[in-house]
Protein backbone atom coordinates (compact mmCIF):
# COMPACT_ATOMS: atom_id res chain seq x y z
CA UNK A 1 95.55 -83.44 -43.14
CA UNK A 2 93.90 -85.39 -45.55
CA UNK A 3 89.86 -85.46 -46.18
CA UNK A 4 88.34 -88.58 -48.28
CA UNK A 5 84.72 -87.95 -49.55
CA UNK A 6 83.09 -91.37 -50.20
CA UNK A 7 79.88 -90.62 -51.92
CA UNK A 8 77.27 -93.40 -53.03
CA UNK A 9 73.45 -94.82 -52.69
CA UNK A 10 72.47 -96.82 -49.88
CA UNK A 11 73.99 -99.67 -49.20
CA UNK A 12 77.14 -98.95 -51.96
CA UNK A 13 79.45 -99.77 -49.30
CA UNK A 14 80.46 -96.46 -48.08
CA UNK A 15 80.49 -96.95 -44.49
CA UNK A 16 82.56 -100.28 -44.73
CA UNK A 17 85.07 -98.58 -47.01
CA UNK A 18 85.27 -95.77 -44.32
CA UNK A 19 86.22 -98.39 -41.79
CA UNK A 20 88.64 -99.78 -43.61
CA UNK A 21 90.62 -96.56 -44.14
CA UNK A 22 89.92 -95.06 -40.59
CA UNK A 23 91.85 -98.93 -39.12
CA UNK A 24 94.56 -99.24 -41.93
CA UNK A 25 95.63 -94.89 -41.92
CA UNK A 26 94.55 -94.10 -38.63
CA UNK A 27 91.88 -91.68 -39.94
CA UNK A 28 88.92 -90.56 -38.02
CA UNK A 29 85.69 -92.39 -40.11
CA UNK A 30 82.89 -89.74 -39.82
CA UNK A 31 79.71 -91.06 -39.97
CA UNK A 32 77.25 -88.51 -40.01
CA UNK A 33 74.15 -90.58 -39.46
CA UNK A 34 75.88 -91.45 -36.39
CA UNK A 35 75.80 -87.42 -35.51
CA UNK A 36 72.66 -86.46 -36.43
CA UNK A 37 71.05 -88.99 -34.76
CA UNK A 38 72.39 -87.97 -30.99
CA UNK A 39 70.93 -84.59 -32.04
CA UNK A 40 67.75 -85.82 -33.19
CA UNK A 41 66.66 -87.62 -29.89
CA UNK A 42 66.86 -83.32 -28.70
CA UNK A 43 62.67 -82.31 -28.23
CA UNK A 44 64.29 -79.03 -30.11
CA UNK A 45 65.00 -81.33 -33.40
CA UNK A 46 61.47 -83.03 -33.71
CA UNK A 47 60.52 -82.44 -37.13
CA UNK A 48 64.08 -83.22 -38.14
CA UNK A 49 63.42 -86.74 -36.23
CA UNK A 50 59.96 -87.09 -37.81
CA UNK A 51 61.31 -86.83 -41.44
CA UNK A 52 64.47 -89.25 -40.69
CA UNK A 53 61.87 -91.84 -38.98
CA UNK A 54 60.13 -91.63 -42.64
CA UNK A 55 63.27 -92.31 -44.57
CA UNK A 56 63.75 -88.93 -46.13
CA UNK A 57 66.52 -86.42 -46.03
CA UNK A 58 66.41 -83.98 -43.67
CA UNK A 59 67.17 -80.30 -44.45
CA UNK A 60 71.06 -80.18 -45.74
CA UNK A 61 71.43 -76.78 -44.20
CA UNK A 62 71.26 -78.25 -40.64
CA UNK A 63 73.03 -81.15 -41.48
CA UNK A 64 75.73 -79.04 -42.77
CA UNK A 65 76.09 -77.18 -39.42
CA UNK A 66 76.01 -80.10 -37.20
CA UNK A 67 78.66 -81.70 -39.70
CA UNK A 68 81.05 -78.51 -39.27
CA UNK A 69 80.61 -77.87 -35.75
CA UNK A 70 81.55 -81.75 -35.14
CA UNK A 71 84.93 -81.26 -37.48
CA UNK A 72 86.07 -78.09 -35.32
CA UNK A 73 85.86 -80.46 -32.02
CA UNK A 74 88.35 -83.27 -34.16
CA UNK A 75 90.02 -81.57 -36.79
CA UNK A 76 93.03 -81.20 -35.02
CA UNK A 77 93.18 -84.28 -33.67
CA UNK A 78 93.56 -86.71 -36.60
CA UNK A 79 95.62 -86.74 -39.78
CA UNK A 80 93.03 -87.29 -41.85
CA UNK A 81 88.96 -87.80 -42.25
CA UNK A 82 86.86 -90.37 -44.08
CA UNK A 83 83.03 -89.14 -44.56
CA UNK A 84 80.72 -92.04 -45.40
CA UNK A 85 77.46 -89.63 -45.87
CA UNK A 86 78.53 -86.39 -46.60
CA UNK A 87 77.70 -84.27 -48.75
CA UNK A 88 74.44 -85.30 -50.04
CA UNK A 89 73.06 -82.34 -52.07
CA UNK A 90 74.27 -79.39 -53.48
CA UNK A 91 73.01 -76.75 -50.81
CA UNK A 92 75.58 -79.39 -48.07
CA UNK A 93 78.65 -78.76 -50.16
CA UNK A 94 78.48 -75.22 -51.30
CA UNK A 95 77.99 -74.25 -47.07
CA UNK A 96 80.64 -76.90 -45.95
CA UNK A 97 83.13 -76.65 -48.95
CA UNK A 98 84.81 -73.16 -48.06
CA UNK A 99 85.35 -74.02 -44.46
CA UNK A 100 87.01 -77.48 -45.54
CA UNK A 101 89.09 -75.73 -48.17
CA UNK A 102 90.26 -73.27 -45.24
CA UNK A 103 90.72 -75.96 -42.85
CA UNK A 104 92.03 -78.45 -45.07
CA UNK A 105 92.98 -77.50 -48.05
CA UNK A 106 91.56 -77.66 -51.79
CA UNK A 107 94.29 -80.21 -52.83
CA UNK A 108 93.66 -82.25 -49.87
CA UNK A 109 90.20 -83.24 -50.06
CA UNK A 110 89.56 -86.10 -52.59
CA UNK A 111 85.87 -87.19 -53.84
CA UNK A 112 85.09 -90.94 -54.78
CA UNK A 113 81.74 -91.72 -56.27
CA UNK A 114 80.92 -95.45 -55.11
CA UNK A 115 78.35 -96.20 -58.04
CA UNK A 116 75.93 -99.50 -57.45
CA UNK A 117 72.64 -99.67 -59.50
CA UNK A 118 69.21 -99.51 -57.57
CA UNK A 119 68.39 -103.40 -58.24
CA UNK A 120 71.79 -103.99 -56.42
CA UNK A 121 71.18 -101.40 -54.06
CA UNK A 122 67.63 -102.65 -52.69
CA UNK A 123 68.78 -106.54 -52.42
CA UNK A 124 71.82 -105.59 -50.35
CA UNK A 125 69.37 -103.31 -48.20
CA UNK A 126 66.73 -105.88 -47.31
CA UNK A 127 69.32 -108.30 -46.29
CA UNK A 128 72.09 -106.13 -44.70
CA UNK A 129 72.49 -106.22 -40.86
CA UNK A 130 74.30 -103.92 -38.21
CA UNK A 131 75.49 -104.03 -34.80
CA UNK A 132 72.91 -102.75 -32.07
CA UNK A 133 75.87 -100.99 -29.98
CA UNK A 134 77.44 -98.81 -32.76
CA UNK A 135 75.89 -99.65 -36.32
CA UNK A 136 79.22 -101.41 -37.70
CA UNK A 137 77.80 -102.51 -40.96
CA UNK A 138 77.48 -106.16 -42.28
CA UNK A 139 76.52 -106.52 -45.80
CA UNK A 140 74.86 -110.21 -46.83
CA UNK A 141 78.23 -111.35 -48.10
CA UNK A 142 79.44 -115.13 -47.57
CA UNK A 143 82.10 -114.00 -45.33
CA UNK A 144 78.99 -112.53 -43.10
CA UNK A 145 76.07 -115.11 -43.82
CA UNK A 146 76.82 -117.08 -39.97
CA UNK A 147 78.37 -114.20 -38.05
CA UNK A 148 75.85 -113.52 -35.19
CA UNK A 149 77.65 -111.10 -33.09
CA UNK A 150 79.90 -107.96 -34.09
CA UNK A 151 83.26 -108.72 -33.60
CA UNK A 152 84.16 -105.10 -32.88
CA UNK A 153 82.13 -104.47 -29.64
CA UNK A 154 80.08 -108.22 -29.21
CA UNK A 155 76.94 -106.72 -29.69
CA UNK A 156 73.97 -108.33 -31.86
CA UNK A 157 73.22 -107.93 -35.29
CA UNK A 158 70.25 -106.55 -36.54
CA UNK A 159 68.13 -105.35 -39.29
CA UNK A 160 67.26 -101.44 -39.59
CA UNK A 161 64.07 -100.80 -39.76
CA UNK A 162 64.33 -98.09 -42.39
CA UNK A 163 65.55 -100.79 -44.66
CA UNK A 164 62.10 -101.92 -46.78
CA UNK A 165 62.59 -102.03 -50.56
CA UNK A 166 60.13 -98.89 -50.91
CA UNK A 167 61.83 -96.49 -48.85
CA UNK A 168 65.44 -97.71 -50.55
CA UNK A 169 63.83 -97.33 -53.73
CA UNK A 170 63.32 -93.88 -52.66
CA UNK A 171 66.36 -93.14 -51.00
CA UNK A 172 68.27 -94.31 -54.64
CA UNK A 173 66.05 -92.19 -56.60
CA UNK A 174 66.90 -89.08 -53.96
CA UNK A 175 70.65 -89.88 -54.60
CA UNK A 176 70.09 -89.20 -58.35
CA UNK A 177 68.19 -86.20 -58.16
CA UNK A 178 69.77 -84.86 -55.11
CA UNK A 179 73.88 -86.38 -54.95
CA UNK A 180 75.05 -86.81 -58.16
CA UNK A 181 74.06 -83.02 -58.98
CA UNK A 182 76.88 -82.40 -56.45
CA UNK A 183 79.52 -84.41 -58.85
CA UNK A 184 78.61 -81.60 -61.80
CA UNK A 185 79.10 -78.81 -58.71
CA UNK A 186 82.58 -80.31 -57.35
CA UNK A 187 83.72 -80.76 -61.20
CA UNK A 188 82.82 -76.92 -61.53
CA UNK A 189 85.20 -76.35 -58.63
CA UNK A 190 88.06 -77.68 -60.36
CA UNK A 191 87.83 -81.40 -58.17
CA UNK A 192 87.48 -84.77 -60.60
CA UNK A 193 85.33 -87.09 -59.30
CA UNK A 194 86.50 -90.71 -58.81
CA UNK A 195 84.86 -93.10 -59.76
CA UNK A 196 84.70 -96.36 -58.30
CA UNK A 197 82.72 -99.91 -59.14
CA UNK A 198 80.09 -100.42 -55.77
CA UNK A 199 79.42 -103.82 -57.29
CA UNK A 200 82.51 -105.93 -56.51
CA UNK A 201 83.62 -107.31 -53.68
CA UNK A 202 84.96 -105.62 -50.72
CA UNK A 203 87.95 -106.23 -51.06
CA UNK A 204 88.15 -104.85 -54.85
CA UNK A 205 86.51 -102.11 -53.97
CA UNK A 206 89.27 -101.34 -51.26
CA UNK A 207 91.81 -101.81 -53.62
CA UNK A 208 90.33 -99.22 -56.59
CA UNK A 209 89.97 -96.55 -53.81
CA UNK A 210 93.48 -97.29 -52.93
CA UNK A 211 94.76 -96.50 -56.13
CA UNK A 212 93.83 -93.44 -56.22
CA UNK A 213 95.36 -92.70 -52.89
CA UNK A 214 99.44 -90.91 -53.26
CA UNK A 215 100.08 -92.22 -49.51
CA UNK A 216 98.51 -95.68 -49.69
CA UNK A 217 101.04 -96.07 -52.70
CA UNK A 218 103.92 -94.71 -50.74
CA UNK A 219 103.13 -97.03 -47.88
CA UNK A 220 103.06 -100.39 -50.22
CA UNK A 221 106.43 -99.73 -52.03
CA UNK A 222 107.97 -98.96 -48.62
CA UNK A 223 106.33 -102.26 -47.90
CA UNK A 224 108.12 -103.71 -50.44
CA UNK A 225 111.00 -102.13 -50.55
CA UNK A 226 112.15 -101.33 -47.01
């Protein structure tokens, strides 16, 4: 069991670089926007809902329990996880980094740090779109620009609404003061952080977080040398 931590502001490219893991290893791409939002449509969850709906973080402590009690339901059923949004802050990782240690194991779980700078971040915000059925994203990259449909499920692309240059302005500055205090935590742990440049193209970007990846390697020199 393998678990890959991709960790980045909005719009760094995180979720697509989960997707292309989750289709090319087989691993299971947890999204955990995805998550919390089934549990915030719950009346029990409302002032969760009401600070997501503004564009701020809600309370890591519940995250981090909806996040672990949705691993125990797949653990065992993958080989391996990709995380596009977790951990955010320090109080996530220091409840959710035992159990994955236990589960997983300390030399198994592997950190990347998708780094894109906040001009970067709010232009590919403003003109990103996703699918309406299940939120594949689609930054504005020429390979994008006249797609009008997903061609994972056929549904339409759209615009979020959270996605206004103010609230990603304040959603980068959150990821300084709240994420990358998580880096100096992990490196405390004994993890390194890798590091990885947000602002190429995707398919550079796939191929840094490959290197740092012992089975991807394996796989291309059996590739090449069968």
């Amino acid at each position: 069991m393998k678990a890959i931590f991709l960790m980045g502001p909005i719009s760094s490219g995180k979720g697509t670089q989960a997707d292309i893991l989750a289709k090319k290893f087989g691993f299971f791409h947890f999204e955990t926007s995805r998550f919390l939002v089934a549990q915030l449509s719950k009346p029990e969850f409302a002032k969760q809902k009401e600070q997501y709906d503004a564009g701020q973080w809600v309370d890591p402590n519940w995250v981090a329990e909806i996040v672990q009690e949705e691993i125990k339901k797949i653990i065992d059923q993958r080989w391996g996880l990709v995380f596009s949004g977790s951990p955010r802050t320090v109080d996530e990782i220091m409840k959710l980094l035992p159990f994955f240690e236990e589960r997983i194991g300390k030399e198994n779980l592997l950190f990347f740090n998708v780094n894109l700078s906040e001009g970067e971040s709010i232009k590919r915000s403003i003109s990103r779109r996703i699918c309406r059925a299940n939120g594949h994203p689609f930054p504005n990259f020429p390979e994008f620009q006249n797609m009008i449909v997903c061609p994972e499920d056929g549904s339409e692309l759209i615009r979020k609404s959270l996605d206004q240059p103010e609230l990603v302005s304040r959603r980068y500055q959150e990821h300084l003061s709240r994420t990358v205090p998580v880096f100096d935590f992990l490196k405390k742990q004994g993890y390194s952080i890798l590091e990885v440049n947000g602002e190429q193209s995707i398919e550079n970007v796939s191929r840094d977080i490959m290197k740092h990846l012992d089975f991807a390697q394996n796989e291309a020199t059996s590739t090449v040398n069968p």
